[in-house]
N, C-alpha and C. Protein backbone atom coordinates (compact mmCIF):
# COMPACT_ATOMS: atom_id res chain seq x y z
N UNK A 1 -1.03 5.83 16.19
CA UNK A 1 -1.73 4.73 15.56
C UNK A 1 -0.70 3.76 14.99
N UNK A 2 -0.87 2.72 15.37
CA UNK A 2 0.16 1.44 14.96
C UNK A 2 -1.07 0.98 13.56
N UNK A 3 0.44 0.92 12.30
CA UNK A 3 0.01 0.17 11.11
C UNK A 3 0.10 -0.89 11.06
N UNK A 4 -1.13 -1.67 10.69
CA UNK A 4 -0.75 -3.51 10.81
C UNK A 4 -0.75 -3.63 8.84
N UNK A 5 0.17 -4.17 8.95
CA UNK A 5 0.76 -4.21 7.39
C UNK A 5 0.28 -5.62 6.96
N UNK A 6 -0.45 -6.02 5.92
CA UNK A 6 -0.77 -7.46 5.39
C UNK A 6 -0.72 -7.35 3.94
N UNK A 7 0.12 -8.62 3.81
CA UNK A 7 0.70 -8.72 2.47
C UNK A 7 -0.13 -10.03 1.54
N UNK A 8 -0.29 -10.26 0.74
CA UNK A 8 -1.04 -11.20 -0.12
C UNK A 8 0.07 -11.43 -1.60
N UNK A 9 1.36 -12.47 -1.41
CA UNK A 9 1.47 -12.40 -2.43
C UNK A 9 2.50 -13.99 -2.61
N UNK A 10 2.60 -13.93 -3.84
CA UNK A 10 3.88 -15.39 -3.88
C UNK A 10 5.14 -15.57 -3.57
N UNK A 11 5.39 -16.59 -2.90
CA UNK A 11 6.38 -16.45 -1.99
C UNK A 11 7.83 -15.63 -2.86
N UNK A 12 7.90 -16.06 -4.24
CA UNK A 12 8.70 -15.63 -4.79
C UNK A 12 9.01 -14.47 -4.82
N UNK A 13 8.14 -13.38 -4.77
CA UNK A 13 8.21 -11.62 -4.30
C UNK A 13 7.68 -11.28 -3.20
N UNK A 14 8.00 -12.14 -2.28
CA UNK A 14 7.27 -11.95 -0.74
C UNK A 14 8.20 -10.61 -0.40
N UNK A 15 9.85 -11.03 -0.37
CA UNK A 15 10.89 -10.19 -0.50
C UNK A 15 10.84 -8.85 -0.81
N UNK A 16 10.59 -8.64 -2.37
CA UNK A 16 10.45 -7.56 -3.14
C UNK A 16 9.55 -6.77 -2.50
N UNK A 17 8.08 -7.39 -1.97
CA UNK A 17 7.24 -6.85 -2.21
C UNK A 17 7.28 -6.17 -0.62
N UNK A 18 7.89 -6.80 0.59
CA UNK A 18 8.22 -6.43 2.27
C UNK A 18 8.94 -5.27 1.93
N UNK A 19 9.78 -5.02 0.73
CA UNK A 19 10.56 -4.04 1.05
C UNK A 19 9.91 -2.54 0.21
N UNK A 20 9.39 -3.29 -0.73
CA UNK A 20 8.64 -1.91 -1.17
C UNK A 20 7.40 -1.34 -0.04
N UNK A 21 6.80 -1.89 0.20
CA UNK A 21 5.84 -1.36 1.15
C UNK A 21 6.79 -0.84 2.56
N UNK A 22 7.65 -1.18 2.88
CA UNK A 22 8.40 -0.28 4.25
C UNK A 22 8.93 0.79 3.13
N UNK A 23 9.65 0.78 2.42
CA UNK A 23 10.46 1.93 1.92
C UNK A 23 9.12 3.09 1.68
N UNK A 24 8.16 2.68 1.02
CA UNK A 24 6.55 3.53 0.75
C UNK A 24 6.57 4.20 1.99
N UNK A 25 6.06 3.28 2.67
CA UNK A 25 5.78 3.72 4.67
C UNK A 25 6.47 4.82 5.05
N UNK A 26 7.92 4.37 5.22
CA UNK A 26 8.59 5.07 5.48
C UNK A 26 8.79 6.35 5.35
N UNK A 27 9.20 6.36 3.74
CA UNK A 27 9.32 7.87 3.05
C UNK A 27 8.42 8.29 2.31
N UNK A 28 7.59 7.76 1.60
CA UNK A 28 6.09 8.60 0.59
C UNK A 28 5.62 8.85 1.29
N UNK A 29 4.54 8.21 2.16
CA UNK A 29 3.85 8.59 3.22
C UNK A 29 3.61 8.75 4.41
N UNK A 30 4.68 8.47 5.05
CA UNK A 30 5.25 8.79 6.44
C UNK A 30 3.98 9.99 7.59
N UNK A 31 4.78 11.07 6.39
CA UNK A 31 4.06 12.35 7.11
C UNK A 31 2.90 12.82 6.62
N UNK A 32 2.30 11.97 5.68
CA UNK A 32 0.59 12.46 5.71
C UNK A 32 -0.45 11.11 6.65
N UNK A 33 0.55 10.31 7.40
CA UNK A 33 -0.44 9.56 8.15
C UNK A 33 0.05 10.11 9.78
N UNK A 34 0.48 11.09 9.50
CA UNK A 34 0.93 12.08 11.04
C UNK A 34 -0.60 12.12 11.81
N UNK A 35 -1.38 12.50 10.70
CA UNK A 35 -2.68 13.33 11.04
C UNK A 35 -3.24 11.43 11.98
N UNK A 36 -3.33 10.83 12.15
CA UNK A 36 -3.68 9.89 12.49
C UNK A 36 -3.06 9.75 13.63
N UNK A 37 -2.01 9.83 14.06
CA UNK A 37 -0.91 9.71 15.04
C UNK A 37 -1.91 9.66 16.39
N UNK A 38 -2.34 10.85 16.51
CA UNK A 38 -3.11 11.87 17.72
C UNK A 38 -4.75 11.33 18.04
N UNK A 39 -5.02 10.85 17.12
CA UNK A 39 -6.53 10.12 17.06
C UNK A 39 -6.87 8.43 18.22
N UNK A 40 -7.38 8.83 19.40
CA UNK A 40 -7.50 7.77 20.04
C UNK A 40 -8.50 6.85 19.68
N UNK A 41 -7.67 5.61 20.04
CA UNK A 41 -8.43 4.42 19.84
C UNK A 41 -8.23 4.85 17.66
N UNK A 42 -7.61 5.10 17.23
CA UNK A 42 -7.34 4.74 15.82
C UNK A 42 -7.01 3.48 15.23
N UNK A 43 -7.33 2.74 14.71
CA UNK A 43 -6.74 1.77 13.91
C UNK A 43 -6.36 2.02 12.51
N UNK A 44 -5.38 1.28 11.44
CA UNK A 44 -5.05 1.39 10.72
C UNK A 44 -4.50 -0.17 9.67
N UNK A 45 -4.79 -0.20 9.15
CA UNK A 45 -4.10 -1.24 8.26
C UNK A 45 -4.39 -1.08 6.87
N UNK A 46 -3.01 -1.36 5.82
CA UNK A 46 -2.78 -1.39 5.06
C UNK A 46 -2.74 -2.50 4.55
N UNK A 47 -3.16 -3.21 3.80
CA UNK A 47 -3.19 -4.57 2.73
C UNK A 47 -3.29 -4.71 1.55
N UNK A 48 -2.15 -5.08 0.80
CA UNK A 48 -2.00 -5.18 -0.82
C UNK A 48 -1.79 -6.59 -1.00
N UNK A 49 -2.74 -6.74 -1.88
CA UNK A 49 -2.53 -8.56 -2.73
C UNK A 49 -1.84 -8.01 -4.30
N UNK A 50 -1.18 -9.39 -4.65
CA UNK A 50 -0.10 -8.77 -5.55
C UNK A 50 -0.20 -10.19 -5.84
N UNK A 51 -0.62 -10.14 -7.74
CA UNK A 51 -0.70 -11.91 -8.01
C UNK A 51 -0.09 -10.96 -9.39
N UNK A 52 0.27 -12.67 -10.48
CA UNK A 52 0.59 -12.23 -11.66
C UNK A 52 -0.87 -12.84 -12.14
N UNK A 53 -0.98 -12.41 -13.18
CA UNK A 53 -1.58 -13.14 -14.31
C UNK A 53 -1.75 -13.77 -15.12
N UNK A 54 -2.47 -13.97 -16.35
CA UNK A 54 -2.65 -14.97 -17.19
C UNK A 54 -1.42 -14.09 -18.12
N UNK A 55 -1.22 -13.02 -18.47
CA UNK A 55 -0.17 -12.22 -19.52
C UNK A 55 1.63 -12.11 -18.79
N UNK A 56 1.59 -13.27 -17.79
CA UNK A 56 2.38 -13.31 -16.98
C UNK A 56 2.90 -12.18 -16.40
N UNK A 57 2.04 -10.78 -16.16
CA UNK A 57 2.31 -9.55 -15.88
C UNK A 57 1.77 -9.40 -14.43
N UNK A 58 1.97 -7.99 -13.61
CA UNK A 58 1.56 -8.46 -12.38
C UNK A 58 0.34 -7.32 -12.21
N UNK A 59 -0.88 -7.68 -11.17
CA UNK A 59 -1.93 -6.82 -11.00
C UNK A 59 -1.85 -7.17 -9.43
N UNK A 60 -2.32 -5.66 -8.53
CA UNK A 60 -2.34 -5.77 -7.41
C UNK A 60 -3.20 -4.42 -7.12
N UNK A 61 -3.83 -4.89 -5.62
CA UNK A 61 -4.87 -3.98 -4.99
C UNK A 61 -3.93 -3.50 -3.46
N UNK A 62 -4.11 -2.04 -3.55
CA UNK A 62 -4.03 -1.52 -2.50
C UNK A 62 -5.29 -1.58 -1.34
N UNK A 63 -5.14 -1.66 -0.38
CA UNK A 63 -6.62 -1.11 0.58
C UNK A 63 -5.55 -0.64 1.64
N UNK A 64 -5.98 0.70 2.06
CA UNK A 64 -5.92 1.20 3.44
C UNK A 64 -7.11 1.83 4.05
N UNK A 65 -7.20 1.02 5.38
CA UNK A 65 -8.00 1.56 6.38
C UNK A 65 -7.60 2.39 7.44
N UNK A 66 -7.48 3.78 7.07
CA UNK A 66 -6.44 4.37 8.55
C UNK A 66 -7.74 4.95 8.87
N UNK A 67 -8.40 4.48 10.30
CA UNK A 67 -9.40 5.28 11.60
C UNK A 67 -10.16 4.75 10.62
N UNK A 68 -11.00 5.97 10.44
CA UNK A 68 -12.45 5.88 9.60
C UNK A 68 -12.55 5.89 8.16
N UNK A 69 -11.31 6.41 7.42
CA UNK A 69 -11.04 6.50 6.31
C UNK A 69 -10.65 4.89 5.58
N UNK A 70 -10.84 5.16 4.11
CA UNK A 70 -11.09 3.61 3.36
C UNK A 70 -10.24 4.48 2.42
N UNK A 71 -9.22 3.90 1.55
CA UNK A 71 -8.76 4.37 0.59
C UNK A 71 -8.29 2.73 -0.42
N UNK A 72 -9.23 2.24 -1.75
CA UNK A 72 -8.88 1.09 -2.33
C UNK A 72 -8.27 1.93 -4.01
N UNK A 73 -7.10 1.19 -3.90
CA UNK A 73 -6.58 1.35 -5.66
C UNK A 73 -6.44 0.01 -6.08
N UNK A 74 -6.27 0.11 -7.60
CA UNK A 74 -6.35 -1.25 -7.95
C UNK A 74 -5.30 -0.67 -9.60
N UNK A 75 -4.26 -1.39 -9.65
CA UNK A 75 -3.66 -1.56 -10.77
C UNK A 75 -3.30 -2.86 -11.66
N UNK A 76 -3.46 -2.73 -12.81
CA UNK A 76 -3.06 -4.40 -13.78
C UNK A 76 -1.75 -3.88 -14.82
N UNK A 77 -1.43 -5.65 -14.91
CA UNK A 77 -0.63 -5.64 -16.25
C UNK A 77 0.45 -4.79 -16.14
N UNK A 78 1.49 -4.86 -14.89
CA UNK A 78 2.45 -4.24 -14.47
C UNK A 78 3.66 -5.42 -15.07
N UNK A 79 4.85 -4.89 -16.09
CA UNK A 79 5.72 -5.54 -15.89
C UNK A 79 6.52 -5.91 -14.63
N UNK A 80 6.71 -4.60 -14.41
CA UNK A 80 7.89 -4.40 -13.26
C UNK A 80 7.11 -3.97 -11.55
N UNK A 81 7.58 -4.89 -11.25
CA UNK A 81 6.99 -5.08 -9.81
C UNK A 81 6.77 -3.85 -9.08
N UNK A 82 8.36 -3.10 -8.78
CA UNK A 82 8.84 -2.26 -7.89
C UNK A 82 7.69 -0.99 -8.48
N UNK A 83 7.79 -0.68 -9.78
CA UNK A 83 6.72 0.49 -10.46
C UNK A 83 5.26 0.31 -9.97
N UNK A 84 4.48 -1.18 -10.31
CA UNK A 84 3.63 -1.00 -9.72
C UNK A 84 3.19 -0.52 -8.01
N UNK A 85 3.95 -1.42 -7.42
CA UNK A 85 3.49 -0.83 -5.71
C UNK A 85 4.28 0.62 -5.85
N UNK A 86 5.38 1.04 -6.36
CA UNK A 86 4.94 2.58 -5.96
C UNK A 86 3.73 3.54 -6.46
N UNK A 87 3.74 3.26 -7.49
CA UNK A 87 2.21 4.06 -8.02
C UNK A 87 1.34 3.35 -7.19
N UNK A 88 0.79 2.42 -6.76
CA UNK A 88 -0.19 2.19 -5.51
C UNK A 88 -0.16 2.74 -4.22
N UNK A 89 1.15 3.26 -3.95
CA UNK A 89 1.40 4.32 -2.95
C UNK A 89 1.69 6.13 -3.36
N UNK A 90 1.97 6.11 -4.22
CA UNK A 90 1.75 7.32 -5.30
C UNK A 90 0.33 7.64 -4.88
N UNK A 91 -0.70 7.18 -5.44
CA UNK A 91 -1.95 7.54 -5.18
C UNK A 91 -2.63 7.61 -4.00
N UNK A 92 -1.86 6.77 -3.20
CA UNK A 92 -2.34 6.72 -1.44
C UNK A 92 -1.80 7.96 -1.19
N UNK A 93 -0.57 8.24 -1.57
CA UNK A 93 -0.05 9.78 -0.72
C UNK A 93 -1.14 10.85 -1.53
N UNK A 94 -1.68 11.09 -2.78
CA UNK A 94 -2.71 12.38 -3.07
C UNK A 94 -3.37 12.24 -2.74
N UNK A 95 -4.55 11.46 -2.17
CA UNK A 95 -5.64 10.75 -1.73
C UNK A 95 -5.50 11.73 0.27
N UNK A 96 -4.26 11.05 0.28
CA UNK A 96 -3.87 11.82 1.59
C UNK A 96 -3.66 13.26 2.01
N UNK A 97 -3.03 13.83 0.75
CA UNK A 97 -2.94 15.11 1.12
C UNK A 97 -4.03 16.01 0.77
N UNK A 98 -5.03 15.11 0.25
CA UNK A 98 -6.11 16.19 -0.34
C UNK A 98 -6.99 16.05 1.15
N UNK A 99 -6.77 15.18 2.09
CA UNK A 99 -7.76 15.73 2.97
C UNK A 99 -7.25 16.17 4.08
């Protein structure tokens, strides 16, 4: 299953934010989207929007659609960028291994 990756964010952490989601991919969850691999005709995509706010802090939504499965998180009021998208992938990987 090929991941189509879509990003939603300001150009200013377009950067930050390309590299946190491959490094996630890569190594957090790599091997609990194995189970998907083998599934024909699977689709998959992952899409996080990532805005700041009015507390000039940042809030962003995970969604992954891998096959039939829906998995949405949603975190606010993140100073630090890099912390938030890993805990948005933090929770995608338990979400994953519990099934």
């Amino acid at each position: 299953m090929e991941i189509k990756v879509i990003l939603h964010t300001e150009e200013t952490t377009k950067d930050v934010v390309e590299r946190l989601v491959k490094e996630n991919l890569d190594h957090k969850v790599s091997a609990y989207l194995k189970k998907y691999e083998n599934k024909k005709d699977a689709e998959g995509t992952i899409e996080l929007k990532v805005e700041k706010n009015k507390k000039d802090l940042f809030n962003a939504k995970l969604i992954a659609n891998l096959d039939t499965d829906e998995f949405i998180f949603e975190r606010e009021d993140y100073e630090n960028l890099d912390d938030l998208v890993n805990n948005l992938f933090k929770h995608l990987k338990e979400e994953l291994s519990s099934k």
